[in-house]
Protein backbone atom coordinates (compact mmCIF):
# COMPACT_ATOMS: atom_id res chain seq x y z
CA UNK A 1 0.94 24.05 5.06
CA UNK A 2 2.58 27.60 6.02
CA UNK A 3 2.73 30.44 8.18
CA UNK A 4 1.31 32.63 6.16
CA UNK A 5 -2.51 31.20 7.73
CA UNK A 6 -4.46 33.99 9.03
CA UNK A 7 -7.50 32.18 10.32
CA UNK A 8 -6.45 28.53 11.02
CA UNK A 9 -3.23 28.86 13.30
CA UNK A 10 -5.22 29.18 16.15
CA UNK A 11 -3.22 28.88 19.56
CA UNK A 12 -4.75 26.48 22.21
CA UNK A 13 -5.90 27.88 25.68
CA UNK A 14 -4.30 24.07 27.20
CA UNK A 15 -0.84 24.02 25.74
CA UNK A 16 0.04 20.67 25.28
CA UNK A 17 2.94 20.12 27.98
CA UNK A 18 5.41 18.43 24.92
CA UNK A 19 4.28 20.38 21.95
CA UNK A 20 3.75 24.28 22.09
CA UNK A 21 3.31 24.96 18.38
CA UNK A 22 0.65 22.61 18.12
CA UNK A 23 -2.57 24.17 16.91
CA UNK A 24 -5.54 22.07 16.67
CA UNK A 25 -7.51 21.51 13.41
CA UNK A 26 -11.07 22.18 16.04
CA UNK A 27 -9.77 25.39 16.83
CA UNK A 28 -8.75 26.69 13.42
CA UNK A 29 -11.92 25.25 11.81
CA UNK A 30 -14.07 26.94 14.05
CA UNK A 31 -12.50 30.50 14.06
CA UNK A 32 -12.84 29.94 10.20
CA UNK A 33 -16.61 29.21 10.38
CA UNK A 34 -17.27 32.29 12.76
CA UNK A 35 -14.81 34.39 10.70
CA UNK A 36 -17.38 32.64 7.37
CA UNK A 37 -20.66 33.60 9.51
CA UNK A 38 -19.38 37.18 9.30
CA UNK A 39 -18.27 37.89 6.16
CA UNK A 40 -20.62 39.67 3.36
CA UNK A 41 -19.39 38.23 0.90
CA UNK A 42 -19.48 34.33 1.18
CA UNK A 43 -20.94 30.91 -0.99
CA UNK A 44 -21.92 27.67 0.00
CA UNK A 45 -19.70 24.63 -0.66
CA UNK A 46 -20.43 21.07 -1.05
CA UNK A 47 -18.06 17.98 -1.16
CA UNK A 48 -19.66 14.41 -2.02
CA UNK A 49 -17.57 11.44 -2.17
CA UNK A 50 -18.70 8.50 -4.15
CA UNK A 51 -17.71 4.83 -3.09
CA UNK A 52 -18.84 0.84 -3.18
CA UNK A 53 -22.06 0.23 -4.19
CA UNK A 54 -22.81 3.70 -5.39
CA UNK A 55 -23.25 5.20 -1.90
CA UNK A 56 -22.41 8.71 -1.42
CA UNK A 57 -21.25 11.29 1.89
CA UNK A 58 -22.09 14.51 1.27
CA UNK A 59 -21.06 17.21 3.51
CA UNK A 60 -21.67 20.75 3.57
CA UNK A 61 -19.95 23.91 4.53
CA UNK A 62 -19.43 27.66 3.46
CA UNK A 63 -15.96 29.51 3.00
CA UNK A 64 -15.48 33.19 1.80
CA UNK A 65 -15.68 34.35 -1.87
CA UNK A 66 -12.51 33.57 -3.91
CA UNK A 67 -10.19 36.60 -3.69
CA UNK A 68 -10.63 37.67 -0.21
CA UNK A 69 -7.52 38.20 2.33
CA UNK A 70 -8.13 34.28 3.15
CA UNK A 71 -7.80 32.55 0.01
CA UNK A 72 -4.80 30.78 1.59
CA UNK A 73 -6.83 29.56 4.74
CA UNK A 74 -10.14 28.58 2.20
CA UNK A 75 -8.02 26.10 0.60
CA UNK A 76 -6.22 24.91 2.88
CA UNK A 77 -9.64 24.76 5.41
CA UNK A 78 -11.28 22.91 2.36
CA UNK A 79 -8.39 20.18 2.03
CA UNK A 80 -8.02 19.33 5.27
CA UNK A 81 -11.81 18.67 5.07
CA UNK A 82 -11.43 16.54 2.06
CA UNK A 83 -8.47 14.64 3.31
CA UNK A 84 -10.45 13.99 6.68
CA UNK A 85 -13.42 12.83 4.78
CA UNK A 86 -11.53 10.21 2.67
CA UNK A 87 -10.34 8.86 5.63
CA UNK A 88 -13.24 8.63 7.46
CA UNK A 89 -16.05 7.78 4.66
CA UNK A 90 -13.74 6.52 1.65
CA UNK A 91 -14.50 7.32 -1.78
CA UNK A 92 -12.87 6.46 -5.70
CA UNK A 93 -14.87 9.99 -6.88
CA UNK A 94 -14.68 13.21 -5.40
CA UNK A 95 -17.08 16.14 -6.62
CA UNK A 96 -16.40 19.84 -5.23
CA UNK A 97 -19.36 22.18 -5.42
CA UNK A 98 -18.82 25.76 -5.07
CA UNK A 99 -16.64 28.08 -6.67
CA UNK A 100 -14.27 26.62 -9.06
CA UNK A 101 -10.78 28.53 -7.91
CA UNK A 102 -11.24 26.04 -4.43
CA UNK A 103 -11.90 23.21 -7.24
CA UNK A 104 -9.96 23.47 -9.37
CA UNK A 105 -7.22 23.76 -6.17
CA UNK A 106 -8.50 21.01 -5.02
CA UNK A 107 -8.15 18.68 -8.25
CA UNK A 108 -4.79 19.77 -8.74
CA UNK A 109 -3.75 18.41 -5.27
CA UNK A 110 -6.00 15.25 -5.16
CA UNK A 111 -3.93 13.90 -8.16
CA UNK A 112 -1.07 11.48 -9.49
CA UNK A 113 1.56 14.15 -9.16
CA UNK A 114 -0.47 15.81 -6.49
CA UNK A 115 0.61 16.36 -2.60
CA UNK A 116 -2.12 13.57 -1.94
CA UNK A 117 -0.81 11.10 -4.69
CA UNK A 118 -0.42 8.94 -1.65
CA UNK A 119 -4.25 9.24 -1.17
CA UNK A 120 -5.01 9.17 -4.50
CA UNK A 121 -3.49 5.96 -5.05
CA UNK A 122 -4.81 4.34 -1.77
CA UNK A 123 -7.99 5.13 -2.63
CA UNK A 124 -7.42 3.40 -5.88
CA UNK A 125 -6.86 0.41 -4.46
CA UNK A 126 -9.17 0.06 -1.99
CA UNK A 127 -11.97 0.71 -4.82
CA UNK A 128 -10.12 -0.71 -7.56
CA UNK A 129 -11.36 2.67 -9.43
CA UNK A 130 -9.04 5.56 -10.63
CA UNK A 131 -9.71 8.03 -7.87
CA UNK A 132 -10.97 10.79 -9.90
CA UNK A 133 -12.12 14.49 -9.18
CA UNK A 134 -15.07 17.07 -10.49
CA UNK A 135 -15.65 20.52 -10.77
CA UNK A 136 -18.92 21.34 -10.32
CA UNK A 137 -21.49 24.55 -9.14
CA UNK A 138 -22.92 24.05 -5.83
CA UNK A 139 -26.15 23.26 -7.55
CA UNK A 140 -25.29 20.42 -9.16
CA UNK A 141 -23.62 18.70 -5.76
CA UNK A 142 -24.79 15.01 -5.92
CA UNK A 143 -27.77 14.01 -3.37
CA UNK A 144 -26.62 11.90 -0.23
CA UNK A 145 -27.16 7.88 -0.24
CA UNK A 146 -25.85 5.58 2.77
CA UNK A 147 -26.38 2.70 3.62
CA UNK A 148 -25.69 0.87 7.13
CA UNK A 149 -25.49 -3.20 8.31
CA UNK A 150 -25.98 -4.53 12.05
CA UNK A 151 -22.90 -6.69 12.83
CA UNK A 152 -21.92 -8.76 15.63
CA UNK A 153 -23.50 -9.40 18.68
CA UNK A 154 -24.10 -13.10 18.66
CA UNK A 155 -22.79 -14.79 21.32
CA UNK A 156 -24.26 -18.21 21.22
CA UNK A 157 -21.75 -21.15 20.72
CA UNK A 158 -18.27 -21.62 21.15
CA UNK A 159 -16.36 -18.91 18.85
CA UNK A 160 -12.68 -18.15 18.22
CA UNK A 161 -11.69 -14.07 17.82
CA UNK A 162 -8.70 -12.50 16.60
CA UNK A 163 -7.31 -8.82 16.58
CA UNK A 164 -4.27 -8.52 14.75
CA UNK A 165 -2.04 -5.78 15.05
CA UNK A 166 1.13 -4.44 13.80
CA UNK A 167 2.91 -5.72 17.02
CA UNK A 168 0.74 -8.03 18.33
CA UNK A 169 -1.92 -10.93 17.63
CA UNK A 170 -4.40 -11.37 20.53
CA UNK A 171 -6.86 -14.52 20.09
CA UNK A 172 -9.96 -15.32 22.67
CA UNK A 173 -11.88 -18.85 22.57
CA UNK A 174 -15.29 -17.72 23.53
CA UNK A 175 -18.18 -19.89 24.91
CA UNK A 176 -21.47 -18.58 25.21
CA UNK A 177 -20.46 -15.04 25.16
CA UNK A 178 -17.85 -15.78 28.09
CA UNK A 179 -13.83 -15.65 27.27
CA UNK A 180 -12.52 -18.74 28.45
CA UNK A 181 -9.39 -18.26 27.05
CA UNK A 182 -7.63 -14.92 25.69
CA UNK A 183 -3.31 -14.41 25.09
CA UNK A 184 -1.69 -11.86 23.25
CA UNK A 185 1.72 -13.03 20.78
CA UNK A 186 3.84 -10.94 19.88
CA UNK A 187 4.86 -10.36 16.26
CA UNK A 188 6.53 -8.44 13.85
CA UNK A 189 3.92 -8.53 10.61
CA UNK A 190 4.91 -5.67 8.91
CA UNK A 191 8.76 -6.91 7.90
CA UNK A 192 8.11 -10.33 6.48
CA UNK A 193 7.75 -10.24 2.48
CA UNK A 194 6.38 -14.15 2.43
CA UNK A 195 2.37 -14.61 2.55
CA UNK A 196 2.52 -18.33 4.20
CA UNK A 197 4.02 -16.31 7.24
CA UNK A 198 0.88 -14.35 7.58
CA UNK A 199 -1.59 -17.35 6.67
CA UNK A 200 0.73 -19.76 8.93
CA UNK A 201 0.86 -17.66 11.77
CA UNK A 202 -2.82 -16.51 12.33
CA UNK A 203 -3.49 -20.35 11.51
CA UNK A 204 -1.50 -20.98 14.88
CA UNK A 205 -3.39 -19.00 16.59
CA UNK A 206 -6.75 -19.88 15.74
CA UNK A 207 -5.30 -24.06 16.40
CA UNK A 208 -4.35 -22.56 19.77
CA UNK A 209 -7.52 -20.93 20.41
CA UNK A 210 -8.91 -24.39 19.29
CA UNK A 211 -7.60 -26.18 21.99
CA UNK A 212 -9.51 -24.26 24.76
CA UNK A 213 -12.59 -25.35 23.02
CA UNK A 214 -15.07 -28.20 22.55
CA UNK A 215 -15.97 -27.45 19.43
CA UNK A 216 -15.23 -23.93 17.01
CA UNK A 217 -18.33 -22.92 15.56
CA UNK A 218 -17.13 -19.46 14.10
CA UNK A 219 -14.30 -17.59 14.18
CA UNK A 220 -14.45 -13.86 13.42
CA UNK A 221 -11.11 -11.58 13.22
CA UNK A 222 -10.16 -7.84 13.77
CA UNK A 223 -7.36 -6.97 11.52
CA UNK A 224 -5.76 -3.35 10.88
CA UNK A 225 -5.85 -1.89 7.59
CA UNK A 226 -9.09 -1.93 5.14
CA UNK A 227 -11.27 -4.98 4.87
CA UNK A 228 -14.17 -5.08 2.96
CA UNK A 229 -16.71 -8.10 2.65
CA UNK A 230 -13.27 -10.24 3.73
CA UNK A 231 -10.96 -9.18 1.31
CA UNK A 232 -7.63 -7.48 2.47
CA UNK A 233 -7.87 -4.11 0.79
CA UNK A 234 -5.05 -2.21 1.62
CA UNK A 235 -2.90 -3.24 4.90
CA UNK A 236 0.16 -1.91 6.21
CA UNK A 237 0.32 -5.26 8.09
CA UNK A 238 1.61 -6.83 4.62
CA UNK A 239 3.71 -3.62 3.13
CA UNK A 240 6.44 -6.39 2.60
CA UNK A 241 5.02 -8.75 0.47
CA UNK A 242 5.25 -7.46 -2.81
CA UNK A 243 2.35 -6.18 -4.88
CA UNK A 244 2.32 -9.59 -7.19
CA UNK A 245 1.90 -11.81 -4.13
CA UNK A 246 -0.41 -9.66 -2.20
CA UNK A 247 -3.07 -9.96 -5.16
CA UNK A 248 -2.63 -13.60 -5.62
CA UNK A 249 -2.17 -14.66 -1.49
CA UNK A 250 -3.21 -12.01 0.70
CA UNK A 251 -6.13 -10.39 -1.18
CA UNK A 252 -8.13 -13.49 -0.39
CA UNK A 253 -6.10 -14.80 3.13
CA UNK A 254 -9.48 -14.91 4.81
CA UNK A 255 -11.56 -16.46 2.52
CA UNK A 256 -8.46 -19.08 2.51
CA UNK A 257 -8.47 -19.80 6.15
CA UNK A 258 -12.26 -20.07 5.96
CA UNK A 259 -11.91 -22.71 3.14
CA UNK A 260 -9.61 -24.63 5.33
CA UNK A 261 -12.19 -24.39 8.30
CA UNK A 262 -15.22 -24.91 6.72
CA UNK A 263 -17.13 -22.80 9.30
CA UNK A 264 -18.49 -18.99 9.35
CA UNK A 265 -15.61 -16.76 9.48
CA UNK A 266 -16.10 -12.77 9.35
CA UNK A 267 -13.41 -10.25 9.40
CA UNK A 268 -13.81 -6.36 9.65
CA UNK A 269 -11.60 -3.29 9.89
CA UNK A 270 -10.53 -3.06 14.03
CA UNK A 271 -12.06 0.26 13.96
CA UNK A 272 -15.36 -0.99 13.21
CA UNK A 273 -14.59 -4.17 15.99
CA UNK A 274 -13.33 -1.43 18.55
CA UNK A 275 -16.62 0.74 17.69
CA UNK A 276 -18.67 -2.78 18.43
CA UNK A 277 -16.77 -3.52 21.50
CA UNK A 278 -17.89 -0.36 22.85
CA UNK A 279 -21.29 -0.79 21.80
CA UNK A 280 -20.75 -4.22 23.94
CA UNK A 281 -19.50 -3.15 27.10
CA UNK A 282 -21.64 0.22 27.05
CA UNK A 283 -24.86 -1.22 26.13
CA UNK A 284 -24.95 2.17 24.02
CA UNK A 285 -25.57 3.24 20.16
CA UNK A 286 -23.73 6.39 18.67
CA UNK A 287 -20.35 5.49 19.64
CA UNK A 288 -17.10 6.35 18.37
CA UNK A 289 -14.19 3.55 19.53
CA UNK A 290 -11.26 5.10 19.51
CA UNK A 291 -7.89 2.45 19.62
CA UNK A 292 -4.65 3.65 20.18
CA UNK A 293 -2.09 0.92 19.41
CA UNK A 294 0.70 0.68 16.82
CA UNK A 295 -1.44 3.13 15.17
CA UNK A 296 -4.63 5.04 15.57
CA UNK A 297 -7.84 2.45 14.77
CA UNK A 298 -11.31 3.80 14.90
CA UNK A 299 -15.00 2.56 14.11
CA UNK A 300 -18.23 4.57 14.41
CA UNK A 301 -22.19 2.72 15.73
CA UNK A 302 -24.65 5.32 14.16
CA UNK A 303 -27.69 5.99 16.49
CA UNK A 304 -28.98 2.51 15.59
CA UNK A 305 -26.08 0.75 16.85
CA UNK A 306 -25.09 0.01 12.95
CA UNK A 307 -21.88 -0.21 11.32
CA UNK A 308 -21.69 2.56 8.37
CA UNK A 309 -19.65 0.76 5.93
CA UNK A 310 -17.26 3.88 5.96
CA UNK A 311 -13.79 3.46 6.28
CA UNK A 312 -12.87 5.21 9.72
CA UNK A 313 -9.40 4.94 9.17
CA UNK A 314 -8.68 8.31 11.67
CA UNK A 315 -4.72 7.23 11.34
CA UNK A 316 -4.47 9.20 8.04
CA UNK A 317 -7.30 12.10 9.31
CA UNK A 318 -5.39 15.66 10.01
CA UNK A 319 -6.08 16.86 13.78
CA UNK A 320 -3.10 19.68 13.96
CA UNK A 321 -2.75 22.10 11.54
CA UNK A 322 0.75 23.16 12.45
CA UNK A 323 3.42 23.97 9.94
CA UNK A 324 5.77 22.02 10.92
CA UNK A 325 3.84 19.34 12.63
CA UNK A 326 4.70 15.45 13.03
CA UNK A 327 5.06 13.71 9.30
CA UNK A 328 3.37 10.46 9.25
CA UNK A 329 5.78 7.39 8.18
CA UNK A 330 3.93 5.80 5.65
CA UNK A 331 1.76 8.77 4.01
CA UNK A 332 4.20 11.30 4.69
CA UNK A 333 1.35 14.06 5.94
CA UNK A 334 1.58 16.41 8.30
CA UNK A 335 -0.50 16.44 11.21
CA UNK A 336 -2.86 13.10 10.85
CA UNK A 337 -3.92 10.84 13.67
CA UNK A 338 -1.01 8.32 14.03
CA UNK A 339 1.32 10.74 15.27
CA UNK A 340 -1.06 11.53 17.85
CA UNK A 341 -2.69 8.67 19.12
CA UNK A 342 -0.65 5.34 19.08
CA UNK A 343 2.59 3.67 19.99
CA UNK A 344 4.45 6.14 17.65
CA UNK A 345 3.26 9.48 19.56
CA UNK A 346 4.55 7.92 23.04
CA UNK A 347 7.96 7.00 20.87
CA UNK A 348 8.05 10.48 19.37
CA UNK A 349 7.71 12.41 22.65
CA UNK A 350 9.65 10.17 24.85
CA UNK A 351 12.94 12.28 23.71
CA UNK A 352 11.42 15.65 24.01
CA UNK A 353 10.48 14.48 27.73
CA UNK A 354 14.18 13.94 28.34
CA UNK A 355 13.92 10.20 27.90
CA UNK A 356 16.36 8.08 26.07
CA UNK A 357 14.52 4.97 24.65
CA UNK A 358 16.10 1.37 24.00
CA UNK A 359 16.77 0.34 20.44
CA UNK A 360 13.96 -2.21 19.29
CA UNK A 361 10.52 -2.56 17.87
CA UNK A 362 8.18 0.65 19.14
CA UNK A 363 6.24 -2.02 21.13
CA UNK A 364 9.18 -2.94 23.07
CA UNK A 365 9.60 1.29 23.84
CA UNK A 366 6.43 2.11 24.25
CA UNK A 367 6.76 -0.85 27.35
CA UNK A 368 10.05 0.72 28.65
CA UNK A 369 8.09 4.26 28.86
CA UNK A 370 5.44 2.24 30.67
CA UNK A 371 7.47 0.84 33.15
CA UNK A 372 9.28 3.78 33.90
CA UNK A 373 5.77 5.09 34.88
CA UNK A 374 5.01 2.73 37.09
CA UNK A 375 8.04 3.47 39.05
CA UNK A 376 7.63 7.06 39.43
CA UNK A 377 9.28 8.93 37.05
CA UNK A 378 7.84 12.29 36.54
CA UNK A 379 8.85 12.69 32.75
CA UNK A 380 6.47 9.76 31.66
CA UNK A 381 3.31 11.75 33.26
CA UNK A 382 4.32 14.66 30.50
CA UNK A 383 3.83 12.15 27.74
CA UNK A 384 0.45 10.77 28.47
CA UNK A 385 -0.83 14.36 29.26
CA UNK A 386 0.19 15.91 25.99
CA UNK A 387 -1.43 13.00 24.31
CA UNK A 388 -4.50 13.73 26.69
CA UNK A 389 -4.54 17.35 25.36
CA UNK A 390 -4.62 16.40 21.37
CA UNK A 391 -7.45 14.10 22.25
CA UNK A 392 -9.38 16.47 23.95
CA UNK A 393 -8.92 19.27 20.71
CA UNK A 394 -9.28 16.23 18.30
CA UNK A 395 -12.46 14.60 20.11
CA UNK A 396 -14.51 17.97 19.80
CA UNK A 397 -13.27 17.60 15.57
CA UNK A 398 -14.22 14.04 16.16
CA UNK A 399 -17.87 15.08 17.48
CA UNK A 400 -18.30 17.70 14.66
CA UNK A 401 -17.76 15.07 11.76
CA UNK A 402 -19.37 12.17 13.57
CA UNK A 403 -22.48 13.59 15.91
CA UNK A 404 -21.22 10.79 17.75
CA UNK A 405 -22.41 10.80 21.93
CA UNK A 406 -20.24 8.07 23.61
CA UNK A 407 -15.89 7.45 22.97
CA UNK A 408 -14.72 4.79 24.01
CA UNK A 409 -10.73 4.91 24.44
CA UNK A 410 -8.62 1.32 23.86
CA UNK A 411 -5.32 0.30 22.86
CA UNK A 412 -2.37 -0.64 24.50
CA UNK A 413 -1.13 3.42 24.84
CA UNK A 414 -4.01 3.48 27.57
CA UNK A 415 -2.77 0.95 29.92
CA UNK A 416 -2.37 1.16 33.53
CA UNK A 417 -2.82 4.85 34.64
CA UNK A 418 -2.11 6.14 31.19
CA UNK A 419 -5.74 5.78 30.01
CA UNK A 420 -7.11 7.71 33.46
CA UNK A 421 -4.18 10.76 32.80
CA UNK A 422 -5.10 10.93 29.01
CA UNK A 423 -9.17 10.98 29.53
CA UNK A 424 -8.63 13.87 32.29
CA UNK A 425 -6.69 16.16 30.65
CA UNK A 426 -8.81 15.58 27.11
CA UNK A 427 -12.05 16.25 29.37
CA UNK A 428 -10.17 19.78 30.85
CA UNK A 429 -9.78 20.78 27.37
CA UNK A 430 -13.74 20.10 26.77
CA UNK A 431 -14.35 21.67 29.83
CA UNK A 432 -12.10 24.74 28.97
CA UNK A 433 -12.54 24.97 25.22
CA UNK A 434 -15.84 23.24 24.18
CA UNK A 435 -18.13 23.65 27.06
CA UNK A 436 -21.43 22.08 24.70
CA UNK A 437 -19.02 19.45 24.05
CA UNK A 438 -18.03 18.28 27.67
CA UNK A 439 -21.95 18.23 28.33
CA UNK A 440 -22.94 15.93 25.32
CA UNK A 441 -19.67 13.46 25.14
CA UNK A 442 -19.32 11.08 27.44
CA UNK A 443 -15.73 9.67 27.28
CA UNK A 444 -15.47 5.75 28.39
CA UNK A 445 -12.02 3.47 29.10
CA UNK A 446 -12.94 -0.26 29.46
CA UNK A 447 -11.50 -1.99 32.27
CA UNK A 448 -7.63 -3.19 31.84
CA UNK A 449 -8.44 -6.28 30.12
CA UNK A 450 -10.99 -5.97 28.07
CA UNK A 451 -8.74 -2.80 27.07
CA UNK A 452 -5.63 -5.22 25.93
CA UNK A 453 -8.22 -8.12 24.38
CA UNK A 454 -11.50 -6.59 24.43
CA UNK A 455 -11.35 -6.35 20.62
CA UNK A 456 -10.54 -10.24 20.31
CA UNK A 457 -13.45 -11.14 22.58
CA UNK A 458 -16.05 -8.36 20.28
CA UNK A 459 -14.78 -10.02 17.14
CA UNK A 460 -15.74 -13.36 17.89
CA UNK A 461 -19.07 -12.08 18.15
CA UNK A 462 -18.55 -11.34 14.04
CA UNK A 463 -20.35 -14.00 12.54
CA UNK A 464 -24.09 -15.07 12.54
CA UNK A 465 -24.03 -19.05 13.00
CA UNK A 466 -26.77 -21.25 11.20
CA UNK A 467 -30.13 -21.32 13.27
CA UNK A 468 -30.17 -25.00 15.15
């Protein structure tokens, strides 16, 4: 990213109360496409990304013929797109149709040696593909397939669910759709190198989870990172254990606990649990679940109340497109979700609100910024309100890649009054900046406890049970 953006560094009318340079990736986007509408001398653009069982997002969009004043913003406009759509629909193959400068730009970033080799390699993994990019005229630009799977919703029996989290495990014993029993324990996943901690520890939980219970006729789980059909994809949960052990103990950690209790056990991404807990509670399809905890989790119900299959992993998806903006720990980006909307964002501001935080895990912070709230202290307010303000510019981002109607706001960042301060000031920017927006969105926060174990109690609700 640089300054030398003529189109994209566009300055919000609510300023962020913590964060004056930031300039939201909604704003830029959309003075780009009304610069685009403009312009006589313009060509389509298509990007399709290819991933599990040959399914394929397309999305379409139109920049300004190669060598105009705003070659710059084109390709930086165009990877920001491509870097938001990994995120949010996954893909090992990338094809960019349109003019082959963006391309060709394009391929040369989205490699090995690439700014995105971090993507690039993720991707990788999850697909267990060599992420690979084409060059082709808009012509050619592959034809769309999804596909889409109901999950969850059964409620019958007496059901274990688990969310875990980077610095937390919450587990619910559920009977008959009613949580009989729900704790949260703390835990510090992401430092221990040995698998048998992982598969010991949720094991405890589950036995504990047991106890509340007649009988356990399924347990389904929550878990952060990428999960698909049970295996542990990528995780930052388990960025200890090295890559050896991961393949041979936590690829397959599910499937292992499932062998050891012989009953149905389903586990999907906590996006996608967060996106069914809202479909839960709201008795509503299109919604967008939104989770902000030690990082940013997010899962999508189309308009049939399905679950895509894409990978909604917002965390890594830019919403600022600020120079100098907030680099993200793990990836290294600029401007992407987790520095936004979690644990860290709270830690990261807390300073610039004049607030000196303890030393510790960002859990035990994020707490002492929480309880400083509660008793007054005027600095804290400045935090949640700033966060309120990116949501508001990333939600109407949000709502132009998803389509999505209802978000519905969890985590433990959005506890207590936090949540309330947060929705207002991201439905003033709505209000202010996206008037079609603030009529079409309806923005949702559960009630405090189904916000801190909501997800547990949705997850149980994972697997389908044998017909008695």
């Amino acid at each position: 990213m640089n300054n030398d953006l003529r189109l994209l560094l566009a300055k919000p009318a609510v300023v962020p109360p913590l964060e004056p340079n930031f300039r939201p990736i909604s704003l830029g986007n959309r003075k780009y496409r009304q610069a685009v509408a403009k312009a006589s001398k313009k060509e389509p653009l298509g990007l399709a990304l290819e991933r599990n069982d040959g399914c394929i997002s397309v999305f379409k969009t139109e920049v300004f013929s190669p060598g105009s004043e705003y070659d710059q913003d084109t390709l930086v406009y165009i990877e920001r797109l491509v870097k938001f759509l990994l995120w949010q629909k996954g893909g090992w193959k990338l094809t960019v149709a349109g003019p082959e400068q963006i391309g060709k730009g394009i391929q040369k970033i989205y490699s090995d040696k690439g700014g995105r080799a971090f993507d690039v390699d993720l991707m990788g993994r999850v697909y267990e593909k060599s992420f690979v990019v084409e060059v082709v005229p808009f012509n050619q630009l592959p034809k769309q397939h999804e596909s889409a799977m109901a999950l969850g919703g059964h409620m019958e029996g007496c059901r274990i669910g688990f969310d875990l989290g980077a610095s937390d495990y919450k587990i619910s014993a559920v009977k008959d759709g009613e949580a009989v029993f729900t704790t949260e324990l703390p835990w510090d996943p992401k430092v221990e190198p040995d698998p048998s901690f992982h598969y010991r520890k949720i094991n405890e939980g589950l036995k504990l989870a047991a106890s509340h219970l007649p009988r356990v006729d399924a347990i389904g789980g929550s878990s952060a990172g990428i999960i698909i059909n049970n295996k542990v994809k990528v995780a930052s949960l388990f960025r200890a254990v090295p890559k050896d052990l991961f393949e041979k103990k936590v690829r397959n950690i599910f499937m292992d606990l499932q062998k050891e209790w012989g009953i149905p056990f389903e586990v999907a991404n906590d996006g996608d649990v967060t996106a069914l807990a809202g479909g839960l509670s709201l008795k509503a399809h299109s919604v967008l679940g939104v989770a902000m905890g030690s990082s940013e989790a997010a899962g999508f119900l189309d308009n049939e109340g399905r679950i895509t299959g894409w990978l909604n992993e917002l965390a890594f998806a830019p919403v600022d497109y600020q120079p100098n903006g907030p680099a993200d720990e793990w990836s290294k980006d600029l401007g992407v979700g987790a520095q936004y909307f979690s644990q860290q964002a709270v830690v990261r501001l807390a300073p610039v609100a004049g607030i000196q935080l303890p030393e510790g895990h960002q859990a035990v912070q994020l707490k002492f910024v929480q309880d400083l709230h509660k008793k007054g202290d005027k600095r804290t307010r400045q935090i949640f309100e700033t966060i309120g303000v990116y949501l508001g510019y990333a939600l109407a981002h949000y709502a132009d890649m998803y389509g999505c109607k209802h978000l519905l706001i969890l985590g433990r960042v959005t506890s207590g009054e936090a949540g309330d301060i947060i929705i207002k000031r991201a439905r003033e920017v709505l209000e202010t900046e996206f008037p079609e927006y603030a009529k079409t969105l309806e923005l949702h926060l559960p009630d405090e406890k189904s916000k801190r174990v909501g997800q547990a109690v949705a997850a149980a609700s994972l697997p389908e049970t044998a017909k008695k």
